[in-house]
Protein backbone atom coordinates (compact mmCIF):
# COMPACT_ATOMS: atom_id res chain seq x y z
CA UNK A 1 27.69 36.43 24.18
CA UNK A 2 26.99 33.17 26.09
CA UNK A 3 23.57 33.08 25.79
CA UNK A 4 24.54 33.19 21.64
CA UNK A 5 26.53 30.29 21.98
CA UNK A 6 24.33 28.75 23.78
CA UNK A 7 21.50 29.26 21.56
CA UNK A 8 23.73 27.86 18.78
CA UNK A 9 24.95 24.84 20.18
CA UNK A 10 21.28 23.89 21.10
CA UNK A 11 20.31 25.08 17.41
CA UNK A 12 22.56 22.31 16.41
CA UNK A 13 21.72 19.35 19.05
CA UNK A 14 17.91 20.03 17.57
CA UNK A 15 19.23 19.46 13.90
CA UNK A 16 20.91 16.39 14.56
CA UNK A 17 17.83 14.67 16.69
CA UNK A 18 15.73 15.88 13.79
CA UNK A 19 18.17 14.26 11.51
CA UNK A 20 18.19 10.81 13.80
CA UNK A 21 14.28 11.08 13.61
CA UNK A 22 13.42 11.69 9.95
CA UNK A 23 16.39 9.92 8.35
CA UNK A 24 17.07 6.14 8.03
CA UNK A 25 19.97 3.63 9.39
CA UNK A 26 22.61 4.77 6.49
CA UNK A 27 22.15 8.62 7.37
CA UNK A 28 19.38 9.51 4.17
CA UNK A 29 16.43 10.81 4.48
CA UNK A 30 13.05 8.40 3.91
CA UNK A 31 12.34 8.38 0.29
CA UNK A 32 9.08 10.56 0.45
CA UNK A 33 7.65 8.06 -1.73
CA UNK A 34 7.92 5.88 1.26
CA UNK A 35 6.30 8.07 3.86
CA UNK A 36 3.08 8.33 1.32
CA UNK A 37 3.28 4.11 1.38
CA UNK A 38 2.81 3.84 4.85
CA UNK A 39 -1.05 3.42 5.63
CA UNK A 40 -2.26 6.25 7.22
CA UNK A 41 -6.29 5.58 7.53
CA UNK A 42 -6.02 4.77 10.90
CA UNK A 43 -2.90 4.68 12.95
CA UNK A 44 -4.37 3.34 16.11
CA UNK A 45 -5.44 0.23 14.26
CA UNK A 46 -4.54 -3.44 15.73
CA UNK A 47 -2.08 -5.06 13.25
CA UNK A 48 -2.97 -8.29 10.84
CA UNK A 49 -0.41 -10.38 9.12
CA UNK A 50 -0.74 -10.36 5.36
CA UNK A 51 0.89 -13.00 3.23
CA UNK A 52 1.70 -14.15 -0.08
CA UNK A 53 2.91 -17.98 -1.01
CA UNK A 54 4.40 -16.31 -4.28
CA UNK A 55 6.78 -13.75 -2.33
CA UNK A 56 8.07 -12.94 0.64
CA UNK A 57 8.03 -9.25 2.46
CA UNK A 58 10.67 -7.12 0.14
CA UNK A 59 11.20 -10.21 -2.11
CA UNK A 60 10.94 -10.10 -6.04
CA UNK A 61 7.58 -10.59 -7.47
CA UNK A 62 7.71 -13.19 -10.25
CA UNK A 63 7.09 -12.19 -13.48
CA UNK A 64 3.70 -14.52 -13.88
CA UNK A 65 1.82 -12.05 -11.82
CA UNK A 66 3.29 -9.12 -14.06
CA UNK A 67 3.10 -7.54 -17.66
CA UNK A 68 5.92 -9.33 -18.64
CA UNK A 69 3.88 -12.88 -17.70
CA UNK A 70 -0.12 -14.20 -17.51
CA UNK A 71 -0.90 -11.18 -15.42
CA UNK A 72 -2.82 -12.47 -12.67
CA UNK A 73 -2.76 -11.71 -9.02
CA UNK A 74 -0.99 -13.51 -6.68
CA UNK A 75 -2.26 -15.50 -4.09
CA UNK A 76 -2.70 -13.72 -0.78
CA UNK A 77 -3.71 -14.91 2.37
CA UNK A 78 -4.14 -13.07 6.11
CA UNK A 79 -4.82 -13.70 9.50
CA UNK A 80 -5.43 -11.43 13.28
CA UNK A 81 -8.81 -10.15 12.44
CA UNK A 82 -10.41 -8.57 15.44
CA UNK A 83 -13.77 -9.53 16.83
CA UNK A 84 -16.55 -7.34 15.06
CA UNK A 85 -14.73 -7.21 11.42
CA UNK A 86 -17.65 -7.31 9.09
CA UNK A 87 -15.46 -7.02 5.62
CA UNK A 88 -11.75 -6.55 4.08
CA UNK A 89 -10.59 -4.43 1.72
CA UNK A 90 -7.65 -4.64 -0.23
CA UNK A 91 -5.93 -1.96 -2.48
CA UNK A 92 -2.52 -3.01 -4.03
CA UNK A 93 -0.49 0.46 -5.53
CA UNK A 94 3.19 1.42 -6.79
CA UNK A 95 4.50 4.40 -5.51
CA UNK A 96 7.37 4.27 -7.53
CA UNK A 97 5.96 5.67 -10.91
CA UNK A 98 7.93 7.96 -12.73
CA UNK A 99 7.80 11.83 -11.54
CA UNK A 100 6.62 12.95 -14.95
CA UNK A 101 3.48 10.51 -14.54
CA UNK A 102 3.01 11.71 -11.09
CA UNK A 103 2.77 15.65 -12.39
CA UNK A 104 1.03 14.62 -15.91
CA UNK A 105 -1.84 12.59 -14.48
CA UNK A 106 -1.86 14.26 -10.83
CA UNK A 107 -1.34 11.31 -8.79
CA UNK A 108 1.08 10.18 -6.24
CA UNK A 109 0.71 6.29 -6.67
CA UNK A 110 -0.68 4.09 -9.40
CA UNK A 111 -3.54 2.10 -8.05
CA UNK A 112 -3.05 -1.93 -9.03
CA UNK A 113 -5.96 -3.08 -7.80
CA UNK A 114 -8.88 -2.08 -5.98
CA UNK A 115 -11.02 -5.07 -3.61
CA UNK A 116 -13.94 -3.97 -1.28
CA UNK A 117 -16.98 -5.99 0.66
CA UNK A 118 -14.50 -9.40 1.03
CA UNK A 119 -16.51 -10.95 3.74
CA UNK A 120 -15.76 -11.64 6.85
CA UNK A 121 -15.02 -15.25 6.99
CA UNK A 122 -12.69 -15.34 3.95
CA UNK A 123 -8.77 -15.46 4.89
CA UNK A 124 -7.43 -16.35 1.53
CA UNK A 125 -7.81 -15.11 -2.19
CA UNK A 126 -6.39 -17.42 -4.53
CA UNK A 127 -4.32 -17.27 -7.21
CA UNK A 128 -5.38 -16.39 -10.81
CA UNK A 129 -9.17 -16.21 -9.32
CA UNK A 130 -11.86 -13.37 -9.36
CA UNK A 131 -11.57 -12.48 -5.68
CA UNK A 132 -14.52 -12.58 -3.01
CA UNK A 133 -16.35 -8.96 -2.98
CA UNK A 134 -16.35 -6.40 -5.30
CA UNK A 135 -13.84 -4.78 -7.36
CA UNK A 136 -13.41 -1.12 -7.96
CA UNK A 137 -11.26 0.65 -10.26
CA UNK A 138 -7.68 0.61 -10.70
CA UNK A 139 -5.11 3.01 -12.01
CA UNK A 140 -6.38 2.24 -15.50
CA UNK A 141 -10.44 2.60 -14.64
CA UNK A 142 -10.83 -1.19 -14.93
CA UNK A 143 -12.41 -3.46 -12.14
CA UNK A 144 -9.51 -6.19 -12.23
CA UNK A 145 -6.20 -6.54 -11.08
CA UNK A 146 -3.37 -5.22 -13.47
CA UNK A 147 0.44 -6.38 -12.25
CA UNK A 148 3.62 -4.55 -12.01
CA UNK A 149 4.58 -3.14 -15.19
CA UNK A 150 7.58 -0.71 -14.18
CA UNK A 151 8.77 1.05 -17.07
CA UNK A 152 12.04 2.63 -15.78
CA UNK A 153 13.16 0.61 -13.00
CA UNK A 154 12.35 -2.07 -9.83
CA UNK A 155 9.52 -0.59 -8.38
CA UNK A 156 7.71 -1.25 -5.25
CA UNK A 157 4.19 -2.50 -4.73
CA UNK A 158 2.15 -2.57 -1.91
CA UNK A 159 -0.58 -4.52 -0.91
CA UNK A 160 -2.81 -2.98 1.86
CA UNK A 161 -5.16 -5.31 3.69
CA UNK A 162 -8.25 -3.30 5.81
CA UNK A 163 -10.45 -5.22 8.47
CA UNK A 164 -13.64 -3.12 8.63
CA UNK A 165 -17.05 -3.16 11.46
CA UNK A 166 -19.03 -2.48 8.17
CA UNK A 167 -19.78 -3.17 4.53
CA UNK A 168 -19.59 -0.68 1.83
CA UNK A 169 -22.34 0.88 -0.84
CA UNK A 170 -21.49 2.19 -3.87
CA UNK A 171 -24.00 3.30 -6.76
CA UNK A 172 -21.09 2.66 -9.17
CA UNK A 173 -17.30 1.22 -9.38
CA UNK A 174 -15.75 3.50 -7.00
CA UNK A 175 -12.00 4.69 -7.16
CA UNK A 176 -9.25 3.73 -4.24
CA UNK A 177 -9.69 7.46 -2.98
CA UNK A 178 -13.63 6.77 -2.90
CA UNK A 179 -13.31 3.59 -0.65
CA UNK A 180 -10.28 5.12 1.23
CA UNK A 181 -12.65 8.03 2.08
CA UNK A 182 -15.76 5.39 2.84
CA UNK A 183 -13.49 3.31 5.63
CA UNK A 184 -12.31 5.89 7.59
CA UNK A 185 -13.36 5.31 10.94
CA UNK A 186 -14.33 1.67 10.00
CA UNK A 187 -11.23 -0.09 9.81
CA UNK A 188 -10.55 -2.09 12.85
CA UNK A 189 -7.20 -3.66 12.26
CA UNK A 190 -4.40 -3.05 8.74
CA UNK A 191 -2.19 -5.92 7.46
CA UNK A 192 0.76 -4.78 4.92
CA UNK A 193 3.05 -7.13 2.25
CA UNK A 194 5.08 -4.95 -0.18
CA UNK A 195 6.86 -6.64 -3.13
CA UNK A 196 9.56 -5.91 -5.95
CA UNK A 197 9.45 -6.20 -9.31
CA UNK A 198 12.02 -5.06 -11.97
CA UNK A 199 11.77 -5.57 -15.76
CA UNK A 200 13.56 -7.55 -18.18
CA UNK A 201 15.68 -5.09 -20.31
């Protein structure tokens, strides 16, 4: 009979440290959308700041670089690249798209824009301006960047910054799965900025 209650009690103690682990400061669970944000192509990899003049980390994106304005991508600058990086890659996404969209297309996130082969000595791409390296394709198979454009809500978008010991060859425009899949075990050091942008309604 003791052993039973003991087995219970521990039962329990396990369910609330697995509660403290997986759930956030005000006692919910991480969005799962979240988890999938979070860079996972290589977790031992040395950390880079990445920046934006235009918005701050969780600030509002403003509306010139969306749908609703011009369109064109922000300005984005980084810095903390190792010694050996040889290019950056950039891939900008929204988790946040609706469910349906997710299920009807077969995709988790909406790829915003898709930037490979940004040599080495280049810290900055400017605003409104056809960025150093080569574009792949985005969520709507175009090389080019394509703002936020959320059409329920704010949505989230994050802008993943890769330091890589190599270059990258593709015989066409690849997809962000196809240079996701190329970098692993290239990238050297991540930098991460994630912005918000809600519509006008």
């Amino acid at each position: 009979m003791k052993g039973w209650i003991l087995a219970a009690v521990l039962a329990v103690v396990l369910a609330g440290a697995g509660w403290y682990v997986f759930g956030s400061s005000s006692n919910h669970p991480i969005p799962p959308d979240t988890i999938e944000s979070i860079s996972t192509i290589n977790p031992n990899a040395m950390p880079m700041t990445l920046m934006s003049p235009a918005f701050e980390e969780g600030g509002a994106i403003p509306e010139k670089y969306t749908c609703d304005g011009p369109n064109v991508n922000p300005e984005l600058s980084w810095a903390g690249a190792p010694e050996g990086t040889k290019s950056f890659a950039l891939i900008m996404d929204d988790p946040d798209i609706p469910e349906s969209v997710k299920q009807a297309r077969g995709i988790r996130v909406f790829d915003h824009w898709v930037v490979y082969n940004i040599p080495a000595e280049i810290m900055r791409i400017p605003e409104s301006a056809k960025p150093p390296g080569v574009e792949g394709l985005n969520g709507s198979q175009k090389s080019a960047y394509t703002g936020p454009c959320p059409p329920d809500a704010e949505h989230r978008y994050f802008f993943y910054l890769y330091a890589l010991d190599t270059t990258l060859a593709f015989d066409a425009p690849p997809s962000r799965a196809e240079v996701e899949a190329a970098i692993k075990g290239h990238v050297l050091a991540e930098g991460q900025l994630m912005g918000k942008y809600d519509r006008k309604r």
